[in-house]
N, C-alpha and C. Protein backbone atom coordinates (compact mmCIF):
# COMPACT_ATOMS: atom_id res chain seq x y z
N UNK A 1 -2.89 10.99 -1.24
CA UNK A 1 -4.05 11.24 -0.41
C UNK A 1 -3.66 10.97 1.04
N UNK A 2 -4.03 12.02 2.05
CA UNK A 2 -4.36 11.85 3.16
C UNK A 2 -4.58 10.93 3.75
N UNK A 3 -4.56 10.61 5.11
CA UNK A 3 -5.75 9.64 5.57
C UNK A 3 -6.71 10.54 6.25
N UNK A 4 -7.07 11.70 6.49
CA UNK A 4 -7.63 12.47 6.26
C UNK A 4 -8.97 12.63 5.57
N UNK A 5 -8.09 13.07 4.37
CA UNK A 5 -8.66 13.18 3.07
C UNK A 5 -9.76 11.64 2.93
N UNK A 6 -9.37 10.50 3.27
CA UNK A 6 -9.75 9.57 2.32
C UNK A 6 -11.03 9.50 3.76
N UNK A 7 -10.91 9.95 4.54
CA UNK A 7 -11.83 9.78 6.03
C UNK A 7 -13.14 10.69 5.97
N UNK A 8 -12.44 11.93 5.00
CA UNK A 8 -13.56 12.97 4.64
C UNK A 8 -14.08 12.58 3.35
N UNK A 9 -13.55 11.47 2.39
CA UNK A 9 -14.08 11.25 1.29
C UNK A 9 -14.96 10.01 1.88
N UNK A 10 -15.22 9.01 2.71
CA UNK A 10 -15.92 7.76 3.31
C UNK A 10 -17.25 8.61 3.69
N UNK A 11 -17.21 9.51 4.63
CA UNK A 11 -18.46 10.48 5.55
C UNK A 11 -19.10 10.63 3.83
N UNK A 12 -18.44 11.14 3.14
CA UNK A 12 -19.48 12.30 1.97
C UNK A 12 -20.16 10.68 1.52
N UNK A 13 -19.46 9.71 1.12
CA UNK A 13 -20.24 8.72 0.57
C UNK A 13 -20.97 8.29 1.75
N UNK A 14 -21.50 7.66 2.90
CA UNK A 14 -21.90 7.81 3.80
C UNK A 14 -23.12 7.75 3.70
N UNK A 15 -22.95 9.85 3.69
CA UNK A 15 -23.72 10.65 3.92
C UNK A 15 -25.11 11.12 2.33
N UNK A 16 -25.85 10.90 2.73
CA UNK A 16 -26.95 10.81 1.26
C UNK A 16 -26.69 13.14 1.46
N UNK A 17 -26.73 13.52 2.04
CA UNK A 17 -26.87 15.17 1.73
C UNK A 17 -25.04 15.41 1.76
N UNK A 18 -24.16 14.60 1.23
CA UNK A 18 -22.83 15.25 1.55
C UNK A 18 -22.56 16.22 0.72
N UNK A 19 -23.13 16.18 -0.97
CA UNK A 19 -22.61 16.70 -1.92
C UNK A 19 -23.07 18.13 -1.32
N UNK A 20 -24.00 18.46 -0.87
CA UNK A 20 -24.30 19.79 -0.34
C UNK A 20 -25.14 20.70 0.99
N UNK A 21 -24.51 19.36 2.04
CA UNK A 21 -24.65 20.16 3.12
C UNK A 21 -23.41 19.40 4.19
N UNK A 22 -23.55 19.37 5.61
CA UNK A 22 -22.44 19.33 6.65
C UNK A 22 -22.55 17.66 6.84
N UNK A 23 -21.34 17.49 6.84
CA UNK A 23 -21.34 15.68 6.99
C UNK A 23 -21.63 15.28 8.52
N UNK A 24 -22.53 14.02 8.41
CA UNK A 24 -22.76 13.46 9.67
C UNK A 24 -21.81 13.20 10.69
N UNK A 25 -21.49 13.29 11.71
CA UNK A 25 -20.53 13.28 12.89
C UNK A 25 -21.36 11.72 13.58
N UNK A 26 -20.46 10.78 13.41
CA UNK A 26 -20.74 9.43 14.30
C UNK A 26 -19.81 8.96 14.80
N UNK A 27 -19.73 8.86 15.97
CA UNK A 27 -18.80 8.34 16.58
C UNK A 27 -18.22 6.54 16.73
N UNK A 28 -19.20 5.74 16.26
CA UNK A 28 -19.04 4.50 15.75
C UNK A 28 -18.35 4.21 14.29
N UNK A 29 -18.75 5.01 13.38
CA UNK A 29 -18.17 5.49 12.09
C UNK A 29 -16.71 5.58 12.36
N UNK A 30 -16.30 6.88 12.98
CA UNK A 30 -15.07 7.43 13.44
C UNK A 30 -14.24 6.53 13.99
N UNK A 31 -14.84 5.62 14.89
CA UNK A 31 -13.83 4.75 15.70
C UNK A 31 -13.24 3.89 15.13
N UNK A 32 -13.89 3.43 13.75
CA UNK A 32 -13.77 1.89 12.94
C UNK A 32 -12.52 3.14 11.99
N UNK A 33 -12.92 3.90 11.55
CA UNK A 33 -12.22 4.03 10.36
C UNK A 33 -10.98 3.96 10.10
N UNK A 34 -9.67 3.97 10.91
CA UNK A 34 -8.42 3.79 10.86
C UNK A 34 -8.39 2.30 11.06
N UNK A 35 -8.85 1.86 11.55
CA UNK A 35 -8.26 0.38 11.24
C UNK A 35 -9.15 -0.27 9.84
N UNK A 36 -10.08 0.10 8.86
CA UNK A 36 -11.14 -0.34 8.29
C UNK A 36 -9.73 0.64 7.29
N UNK A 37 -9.09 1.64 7.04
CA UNK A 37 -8.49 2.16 5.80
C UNK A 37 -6.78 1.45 6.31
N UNK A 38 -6.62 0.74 7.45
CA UNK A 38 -5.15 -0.39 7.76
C UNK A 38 -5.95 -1.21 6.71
N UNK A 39 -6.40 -2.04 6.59
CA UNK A 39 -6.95 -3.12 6.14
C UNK A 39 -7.17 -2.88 5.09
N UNK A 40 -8.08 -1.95 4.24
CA UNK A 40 -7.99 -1.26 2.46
C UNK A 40 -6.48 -0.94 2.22
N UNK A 41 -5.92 -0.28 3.12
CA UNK A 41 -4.17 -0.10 2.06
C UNK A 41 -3.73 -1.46 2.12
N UNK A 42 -3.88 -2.44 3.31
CA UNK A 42 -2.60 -3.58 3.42
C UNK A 42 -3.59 -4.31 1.60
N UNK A 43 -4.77 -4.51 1.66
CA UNK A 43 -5.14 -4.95 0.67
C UNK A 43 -4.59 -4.78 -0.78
N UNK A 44 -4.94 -3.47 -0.64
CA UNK A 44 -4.87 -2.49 -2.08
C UNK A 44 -3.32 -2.77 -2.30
N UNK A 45 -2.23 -2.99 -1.41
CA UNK A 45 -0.91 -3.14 -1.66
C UNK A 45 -0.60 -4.95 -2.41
N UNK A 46 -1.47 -5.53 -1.67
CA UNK A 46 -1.85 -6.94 -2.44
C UNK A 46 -1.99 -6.85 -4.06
N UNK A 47 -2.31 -5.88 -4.63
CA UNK A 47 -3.00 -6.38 -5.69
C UNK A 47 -1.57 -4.69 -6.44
N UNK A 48 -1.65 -3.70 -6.00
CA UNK A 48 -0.57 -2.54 -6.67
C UNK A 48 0.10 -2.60 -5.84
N UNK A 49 1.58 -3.09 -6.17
CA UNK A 49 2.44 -3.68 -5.13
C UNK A 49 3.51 -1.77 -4.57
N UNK A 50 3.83 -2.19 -3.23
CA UNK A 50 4.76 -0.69 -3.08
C UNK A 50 5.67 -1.05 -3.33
N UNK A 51 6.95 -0.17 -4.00
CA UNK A 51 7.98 -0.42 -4.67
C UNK A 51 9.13 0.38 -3.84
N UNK A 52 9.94 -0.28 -3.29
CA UNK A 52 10.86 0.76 -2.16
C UNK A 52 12.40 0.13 -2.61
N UNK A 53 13.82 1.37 -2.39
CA UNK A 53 14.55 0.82 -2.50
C UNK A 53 15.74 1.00 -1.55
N UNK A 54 16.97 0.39 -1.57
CA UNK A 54 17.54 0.84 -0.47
C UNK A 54 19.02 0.21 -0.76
N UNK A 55 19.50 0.67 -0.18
CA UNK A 55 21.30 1.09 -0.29
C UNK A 55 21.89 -0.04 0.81
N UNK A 56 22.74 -1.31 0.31
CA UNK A 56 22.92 -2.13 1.71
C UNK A 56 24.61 -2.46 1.75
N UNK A 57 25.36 -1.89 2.10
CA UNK A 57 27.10 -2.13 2.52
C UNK A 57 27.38 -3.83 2.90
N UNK A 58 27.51 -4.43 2.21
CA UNK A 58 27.92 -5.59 2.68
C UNK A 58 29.40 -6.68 2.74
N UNK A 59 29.20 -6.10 4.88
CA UNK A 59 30.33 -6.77 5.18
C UNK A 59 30.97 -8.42 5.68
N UNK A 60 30.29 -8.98 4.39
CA UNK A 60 31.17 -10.33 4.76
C UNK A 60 30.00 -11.45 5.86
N UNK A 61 28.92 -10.60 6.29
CA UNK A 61 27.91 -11.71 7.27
C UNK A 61 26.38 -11.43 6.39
N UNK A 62 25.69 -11.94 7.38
CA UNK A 62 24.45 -12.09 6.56
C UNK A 62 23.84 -10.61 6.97
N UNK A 63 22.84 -10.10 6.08
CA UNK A 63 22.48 -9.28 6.17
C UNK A 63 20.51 -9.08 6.22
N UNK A 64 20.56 -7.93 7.61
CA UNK A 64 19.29 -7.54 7.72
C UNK A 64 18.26 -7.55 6.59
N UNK A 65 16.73 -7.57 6.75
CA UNK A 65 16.38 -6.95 5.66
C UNK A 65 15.78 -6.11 6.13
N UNK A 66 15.42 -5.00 4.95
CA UNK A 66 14.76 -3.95 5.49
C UNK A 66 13.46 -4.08 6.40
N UNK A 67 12.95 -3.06 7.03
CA UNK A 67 11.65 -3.25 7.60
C UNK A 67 10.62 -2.86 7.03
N UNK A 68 9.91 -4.06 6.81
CA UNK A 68 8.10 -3.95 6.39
C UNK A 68 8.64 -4.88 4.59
N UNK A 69 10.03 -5.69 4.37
CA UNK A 69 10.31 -6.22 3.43
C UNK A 69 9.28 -7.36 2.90
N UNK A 70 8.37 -7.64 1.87
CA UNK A 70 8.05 -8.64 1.81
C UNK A 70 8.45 -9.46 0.52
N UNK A 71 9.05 -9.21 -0.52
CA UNK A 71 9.89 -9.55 -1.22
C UNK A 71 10.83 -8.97 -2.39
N UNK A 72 11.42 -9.80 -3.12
CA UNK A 72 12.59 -9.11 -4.07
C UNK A 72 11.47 -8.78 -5.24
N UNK A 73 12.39 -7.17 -6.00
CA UNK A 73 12.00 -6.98 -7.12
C UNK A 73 13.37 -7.38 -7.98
N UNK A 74 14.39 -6.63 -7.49
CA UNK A 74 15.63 -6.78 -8.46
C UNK A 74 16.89 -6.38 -7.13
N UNK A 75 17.94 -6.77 -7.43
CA UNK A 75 19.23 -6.52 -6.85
C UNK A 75 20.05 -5.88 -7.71
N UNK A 76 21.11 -4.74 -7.55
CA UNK A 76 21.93 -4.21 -8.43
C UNK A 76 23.00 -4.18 -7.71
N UNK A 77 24.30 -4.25 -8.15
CA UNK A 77 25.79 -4.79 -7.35
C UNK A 77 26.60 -4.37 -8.86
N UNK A 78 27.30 -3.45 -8.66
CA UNK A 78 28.29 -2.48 -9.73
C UNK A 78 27.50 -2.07 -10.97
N UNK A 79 26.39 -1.63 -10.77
CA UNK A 79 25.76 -1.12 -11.69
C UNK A 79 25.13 -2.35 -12.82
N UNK A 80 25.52 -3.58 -12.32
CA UNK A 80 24.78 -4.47 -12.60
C UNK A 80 23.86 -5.30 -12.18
N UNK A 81 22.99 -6.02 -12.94
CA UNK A 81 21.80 -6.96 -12.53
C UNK A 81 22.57 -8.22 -11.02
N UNK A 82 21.99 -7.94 -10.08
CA UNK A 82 22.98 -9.12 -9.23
C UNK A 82 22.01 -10.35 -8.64
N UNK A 83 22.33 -11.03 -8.21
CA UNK A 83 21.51 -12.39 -7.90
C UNK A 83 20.61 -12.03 -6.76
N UNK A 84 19.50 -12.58 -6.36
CA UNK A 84 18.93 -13.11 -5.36
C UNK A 84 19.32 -13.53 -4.28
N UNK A 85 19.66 -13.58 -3.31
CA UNK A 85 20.08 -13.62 -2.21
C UNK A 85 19.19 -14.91 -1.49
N UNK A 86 19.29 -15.67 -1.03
CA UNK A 86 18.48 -16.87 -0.06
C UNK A 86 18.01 -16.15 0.91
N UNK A 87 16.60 -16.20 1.38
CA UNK A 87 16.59 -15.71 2.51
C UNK A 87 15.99 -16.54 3.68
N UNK A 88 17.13 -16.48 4.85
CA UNK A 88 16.41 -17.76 5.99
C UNK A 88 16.66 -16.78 7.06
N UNK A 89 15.72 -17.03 8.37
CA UNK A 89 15.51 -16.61 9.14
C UNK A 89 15.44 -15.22 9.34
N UNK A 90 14.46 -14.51 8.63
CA UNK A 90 14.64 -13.08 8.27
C UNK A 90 15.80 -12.29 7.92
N UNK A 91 16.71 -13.20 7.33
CA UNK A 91 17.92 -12.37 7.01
C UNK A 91 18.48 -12.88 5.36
N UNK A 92 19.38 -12.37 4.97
CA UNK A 92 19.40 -12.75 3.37
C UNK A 92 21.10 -12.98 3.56
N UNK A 93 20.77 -14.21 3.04
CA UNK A 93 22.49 -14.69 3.39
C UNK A 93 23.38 -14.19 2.23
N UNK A 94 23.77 -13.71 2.84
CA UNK A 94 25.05 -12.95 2.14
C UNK A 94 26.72 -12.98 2.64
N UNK A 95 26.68 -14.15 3.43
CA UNK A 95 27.96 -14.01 4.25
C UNK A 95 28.88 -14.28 2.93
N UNK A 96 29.87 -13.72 2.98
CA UNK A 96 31.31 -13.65 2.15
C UNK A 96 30.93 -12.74 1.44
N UNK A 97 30.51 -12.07 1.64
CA UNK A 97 30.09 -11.31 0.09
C UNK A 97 30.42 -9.72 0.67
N UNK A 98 30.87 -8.74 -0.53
CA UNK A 98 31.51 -7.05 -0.11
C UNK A 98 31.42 -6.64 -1.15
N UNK A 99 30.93 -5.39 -0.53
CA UNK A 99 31.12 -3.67 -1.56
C UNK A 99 28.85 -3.47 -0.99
N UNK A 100 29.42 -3.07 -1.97
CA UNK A 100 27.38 -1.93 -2.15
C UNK A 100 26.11 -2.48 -3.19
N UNK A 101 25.09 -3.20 -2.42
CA UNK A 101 24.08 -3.40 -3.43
C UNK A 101 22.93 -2.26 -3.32
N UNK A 102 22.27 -2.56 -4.46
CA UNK A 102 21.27 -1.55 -4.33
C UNK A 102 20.20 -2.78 -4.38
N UNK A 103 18.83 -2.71 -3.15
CA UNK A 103 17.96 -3.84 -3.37
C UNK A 103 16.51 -2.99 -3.70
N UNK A 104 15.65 -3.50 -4.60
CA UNK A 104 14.74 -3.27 -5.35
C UNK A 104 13.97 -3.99 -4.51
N UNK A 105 12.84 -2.93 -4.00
CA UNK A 105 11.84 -4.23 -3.19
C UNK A 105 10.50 -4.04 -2.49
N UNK A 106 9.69 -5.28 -3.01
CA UNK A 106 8.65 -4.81 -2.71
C UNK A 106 7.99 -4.91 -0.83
N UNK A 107 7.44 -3.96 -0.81
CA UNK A 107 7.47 -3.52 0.77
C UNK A 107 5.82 -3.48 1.38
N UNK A 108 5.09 -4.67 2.59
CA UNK A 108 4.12 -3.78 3.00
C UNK A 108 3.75 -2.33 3.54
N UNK A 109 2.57 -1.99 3.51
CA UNK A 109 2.19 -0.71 4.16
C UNK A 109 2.31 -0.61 5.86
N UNK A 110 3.00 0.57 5.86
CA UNK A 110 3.03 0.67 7.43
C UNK A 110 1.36 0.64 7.98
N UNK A 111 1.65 0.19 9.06
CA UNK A 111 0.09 -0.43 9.91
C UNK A 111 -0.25 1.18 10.38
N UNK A 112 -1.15 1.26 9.89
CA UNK A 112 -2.16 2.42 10.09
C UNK A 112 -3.18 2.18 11.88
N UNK A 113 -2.80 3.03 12.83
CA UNK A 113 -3.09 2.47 14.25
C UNK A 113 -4.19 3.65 14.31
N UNK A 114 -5.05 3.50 15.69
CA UNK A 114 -5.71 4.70 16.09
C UNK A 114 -4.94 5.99 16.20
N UNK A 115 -3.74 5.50 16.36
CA UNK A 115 -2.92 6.86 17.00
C UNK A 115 -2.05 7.59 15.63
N UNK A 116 -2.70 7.26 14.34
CA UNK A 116 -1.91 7.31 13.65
C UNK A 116 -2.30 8.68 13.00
N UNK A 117 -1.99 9.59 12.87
CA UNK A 117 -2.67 11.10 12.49
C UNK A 117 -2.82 11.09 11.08
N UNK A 118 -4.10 12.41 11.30
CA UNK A 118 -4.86 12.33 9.87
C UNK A 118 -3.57 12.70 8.39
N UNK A 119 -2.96 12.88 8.74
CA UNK A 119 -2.04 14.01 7.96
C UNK A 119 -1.22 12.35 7.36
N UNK A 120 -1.12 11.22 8.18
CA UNK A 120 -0.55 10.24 6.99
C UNK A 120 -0.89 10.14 5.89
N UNK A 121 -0.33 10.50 4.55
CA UNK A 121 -0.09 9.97 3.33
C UNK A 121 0.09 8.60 3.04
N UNK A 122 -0.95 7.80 2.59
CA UNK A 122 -0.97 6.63 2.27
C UNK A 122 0.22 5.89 1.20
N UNK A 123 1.08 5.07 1.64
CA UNK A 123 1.96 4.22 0.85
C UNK A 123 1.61 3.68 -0.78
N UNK A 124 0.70 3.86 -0.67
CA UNK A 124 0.12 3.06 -2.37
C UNK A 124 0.04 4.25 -3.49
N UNK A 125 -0.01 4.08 -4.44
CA UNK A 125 0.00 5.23 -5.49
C UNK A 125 -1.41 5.83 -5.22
N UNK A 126 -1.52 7.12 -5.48
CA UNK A 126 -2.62 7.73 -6.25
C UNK A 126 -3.89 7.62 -6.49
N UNK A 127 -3.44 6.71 -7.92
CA UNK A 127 -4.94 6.15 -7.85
C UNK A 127 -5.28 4.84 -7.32
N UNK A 128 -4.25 4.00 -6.87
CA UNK A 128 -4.70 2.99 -5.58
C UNK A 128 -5.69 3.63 -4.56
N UNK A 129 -4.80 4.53 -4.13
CA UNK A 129 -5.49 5.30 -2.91
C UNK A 129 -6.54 5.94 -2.97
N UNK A 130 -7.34 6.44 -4.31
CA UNK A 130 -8.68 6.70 -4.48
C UNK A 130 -9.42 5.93 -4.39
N UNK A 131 -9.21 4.23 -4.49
CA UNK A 131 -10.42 3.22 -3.85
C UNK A 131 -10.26 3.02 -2.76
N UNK A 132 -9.46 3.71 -1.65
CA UNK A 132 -9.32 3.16 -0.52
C UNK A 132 -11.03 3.69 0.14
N UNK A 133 -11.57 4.68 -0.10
CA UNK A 133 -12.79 5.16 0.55
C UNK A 133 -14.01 4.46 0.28
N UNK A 134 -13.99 3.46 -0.90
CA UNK A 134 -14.90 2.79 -1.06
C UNK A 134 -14.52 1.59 -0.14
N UNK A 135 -13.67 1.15 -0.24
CA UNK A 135 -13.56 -0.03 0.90
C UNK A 135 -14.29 0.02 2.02
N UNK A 136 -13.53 1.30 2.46
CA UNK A 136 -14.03 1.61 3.60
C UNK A 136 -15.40 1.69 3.90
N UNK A 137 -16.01 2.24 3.38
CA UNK A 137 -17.17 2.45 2.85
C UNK A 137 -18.35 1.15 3.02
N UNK A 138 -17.66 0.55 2.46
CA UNK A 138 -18.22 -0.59 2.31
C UNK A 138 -18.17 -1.81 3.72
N UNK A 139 -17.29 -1.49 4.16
CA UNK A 139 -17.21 -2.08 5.80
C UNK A 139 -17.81 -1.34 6.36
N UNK A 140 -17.98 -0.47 6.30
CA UNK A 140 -19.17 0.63 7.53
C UNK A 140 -20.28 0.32 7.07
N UNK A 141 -20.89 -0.45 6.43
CA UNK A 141 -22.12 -0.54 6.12
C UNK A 141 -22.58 -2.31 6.03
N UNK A 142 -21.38 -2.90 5.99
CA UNK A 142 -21.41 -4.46 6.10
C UNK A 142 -22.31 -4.89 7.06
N UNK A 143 -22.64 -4.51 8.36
CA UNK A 143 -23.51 -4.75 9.10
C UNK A 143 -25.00 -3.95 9.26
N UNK A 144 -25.12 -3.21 8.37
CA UNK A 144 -26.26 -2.58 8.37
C UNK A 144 -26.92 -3.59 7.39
N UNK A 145 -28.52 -3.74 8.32
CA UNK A 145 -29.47 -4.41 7.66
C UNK A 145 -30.11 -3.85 6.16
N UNK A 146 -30.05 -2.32 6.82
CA UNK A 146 -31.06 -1.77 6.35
C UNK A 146 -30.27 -1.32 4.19
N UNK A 147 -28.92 -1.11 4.74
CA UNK A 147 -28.02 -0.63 3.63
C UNK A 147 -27.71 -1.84 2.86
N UNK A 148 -27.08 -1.40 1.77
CA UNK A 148 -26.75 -2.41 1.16
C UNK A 148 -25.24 -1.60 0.70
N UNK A 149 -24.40 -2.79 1.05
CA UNK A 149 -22.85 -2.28 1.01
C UNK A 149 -22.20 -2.55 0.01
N UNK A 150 -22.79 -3.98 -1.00
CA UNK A 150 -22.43 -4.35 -2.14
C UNK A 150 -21.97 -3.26 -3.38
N UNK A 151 -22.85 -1.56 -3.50
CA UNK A 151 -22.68 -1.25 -4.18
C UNK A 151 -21.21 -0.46 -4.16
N UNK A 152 -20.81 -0.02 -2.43
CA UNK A 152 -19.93 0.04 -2.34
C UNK A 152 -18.21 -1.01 -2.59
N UNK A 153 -18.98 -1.90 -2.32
CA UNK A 153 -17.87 -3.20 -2.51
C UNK A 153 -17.50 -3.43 -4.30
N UNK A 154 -18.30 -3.03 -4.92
CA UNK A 154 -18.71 -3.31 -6.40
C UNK A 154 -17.85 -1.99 -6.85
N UNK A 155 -18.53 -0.57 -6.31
CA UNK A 155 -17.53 0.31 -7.22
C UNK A 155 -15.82 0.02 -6.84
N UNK A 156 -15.43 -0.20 -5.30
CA UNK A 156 -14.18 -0.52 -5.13
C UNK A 156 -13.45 -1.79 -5.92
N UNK A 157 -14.06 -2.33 -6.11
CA UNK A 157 -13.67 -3.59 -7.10
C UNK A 157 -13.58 -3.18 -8.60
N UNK A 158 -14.02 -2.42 -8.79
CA UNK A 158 -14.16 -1.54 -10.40
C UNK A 158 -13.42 -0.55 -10.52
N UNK A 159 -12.78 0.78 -9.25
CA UNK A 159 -11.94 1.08 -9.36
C UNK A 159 -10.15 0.52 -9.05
N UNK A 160 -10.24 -0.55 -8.60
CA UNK A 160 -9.40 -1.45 -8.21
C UNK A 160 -8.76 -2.00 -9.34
N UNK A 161 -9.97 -2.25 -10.36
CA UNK A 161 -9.40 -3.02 -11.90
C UNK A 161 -8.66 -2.40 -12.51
N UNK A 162 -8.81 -0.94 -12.36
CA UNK A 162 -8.26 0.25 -13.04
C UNK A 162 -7.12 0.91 -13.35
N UNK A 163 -6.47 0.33 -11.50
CA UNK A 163 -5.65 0.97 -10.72
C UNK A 163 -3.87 0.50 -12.05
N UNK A 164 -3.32 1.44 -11.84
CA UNK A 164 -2.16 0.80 -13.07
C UNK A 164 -1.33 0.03 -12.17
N UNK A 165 -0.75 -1.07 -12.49
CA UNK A 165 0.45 -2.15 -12.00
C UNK A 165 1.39 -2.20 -11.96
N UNK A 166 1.61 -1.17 -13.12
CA UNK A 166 2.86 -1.20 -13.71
C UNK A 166 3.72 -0.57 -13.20
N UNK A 167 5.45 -1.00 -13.15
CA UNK A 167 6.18 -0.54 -12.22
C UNK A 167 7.17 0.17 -13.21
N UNK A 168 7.03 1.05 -13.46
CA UNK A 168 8.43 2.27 -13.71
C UNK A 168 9.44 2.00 -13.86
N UNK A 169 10.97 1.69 -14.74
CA UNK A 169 11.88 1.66 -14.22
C UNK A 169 12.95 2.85 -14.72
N UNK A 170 14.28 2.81 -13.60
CA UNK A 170 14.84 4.27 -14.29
C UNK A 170 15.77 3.43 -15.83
N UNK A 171 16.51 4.80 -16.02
CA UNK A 171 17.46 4.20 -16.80
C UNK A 171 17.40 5.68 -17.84
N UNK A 172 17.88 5.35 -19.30
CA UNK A 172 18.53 6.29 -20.14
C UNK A 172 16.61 6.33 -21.06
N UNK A 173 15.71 5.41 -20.70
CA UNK A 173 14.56 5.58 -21.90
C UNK A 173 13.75 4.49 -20.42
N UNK A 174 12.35 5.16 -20.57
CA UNK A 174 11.71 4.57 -19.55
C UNK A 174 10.71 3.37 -19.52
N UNK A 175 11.20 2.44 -19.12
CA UNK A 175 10.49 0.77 -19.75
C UNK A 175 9.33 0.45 -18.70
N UNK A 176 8.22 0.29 -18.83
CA UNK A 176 6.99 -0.27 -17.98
C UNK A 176 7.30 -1.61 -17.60
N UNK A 177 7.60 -2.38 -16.72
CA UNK A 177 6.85 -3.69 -16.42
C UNK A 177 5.67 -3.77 -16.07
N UNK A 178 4.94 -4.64 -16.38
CA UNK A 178 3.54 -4.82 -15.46
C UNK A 178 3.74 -6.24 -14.82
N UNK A 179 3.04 -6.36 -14.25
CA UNK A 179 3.02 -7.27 -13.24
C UNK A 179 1.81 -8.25 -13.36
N UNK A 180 2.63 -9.22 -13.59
CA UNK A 180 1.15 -10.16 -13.86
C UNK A 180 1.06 -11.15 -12.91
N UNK A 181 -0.14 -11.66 -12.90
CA UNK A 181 -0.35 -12.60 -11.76
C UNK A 181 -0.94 -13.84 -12.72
């Protein structure tokens, strides 16, 4: 999904005539909504983690970590399972160490800004990203007296339960982890 998409799916809920006529144009609405769907993905990534991986040459010092890293899933080093790495001062000590790991890892969502165009594709799976409009949703209406935002907060919490956890892995036959907390 879009961010777009999930901006035109917030208006229709919104909007009591969306299912069949022209969605309301508000400019208070509009202004909140990119930082109100920053805040539903960084969430939604809290709970269905993003899964990113990456290729790291290591020569003998400590090494970078990727950007937007927030922790290990797995390390692979000759096609095998490899250790954990320490990590101090944003870097993962690896000094003495050579050849090619592959690091498994889980990654926040890039920060979604005003300037950030509709056409971004949200970082979270699928159906993560189909509760992102209730969130939203539900913050645009947090301060209205008159609304009640709970029901929005309630279905996002219900499609949230839904959302699958489970992380994929490759190989010769395909094994689920899920992720438990």
């Amino acid at each position: 999904m879009t961010l777009g998409d999930g901006k035109r799916k917030v208006l229709m809920l919104l909007d009591e005539y969306s299912s069949g006529g022209a969605l309301t144009e508000d400019t208070d609405i509009n202004n909140k909504m990119n930082d109100f769907f920053d805040t539903a993905q960084k969430d939604m990534a809290n709970y269905a983690r993003i899964l990113k991986m990456t290729e790291i040459e290591l020569d003998g010092e400590d090494t970078e970590l990727p950007e937007r890293f927030r922790s290990y899933y797995r390390v692979w080093k000759n096609g095998k399972r490899g250790k954990k790495y320490p990590i101090i001062g944003g870097k993962m000590k690896t000094a003495g160490e050579y050849g090619k790991i592959t690091l498994e890892y889980f990654a926040d969502p890039q920060t979604i800004s005003m300037n950030t165009p509709d056409t971004y594709e949200f970082e979270v799976s699928e159906d993560a990203a189909n509760c992102l409009p209730f969130y939203v949703a539900a913050q645009q209406l947090d301060t209205d007296l008159v609304v009640d935002y709970q029901v929005f907060w309630n279905m996002y919490l219900q499609h949230r339960a839904l959302v699958n956890t489970s992380i994929e892995t490759g190989g010769s036959s395909t094994v689920k982890q899920t992720m438990w907390r």
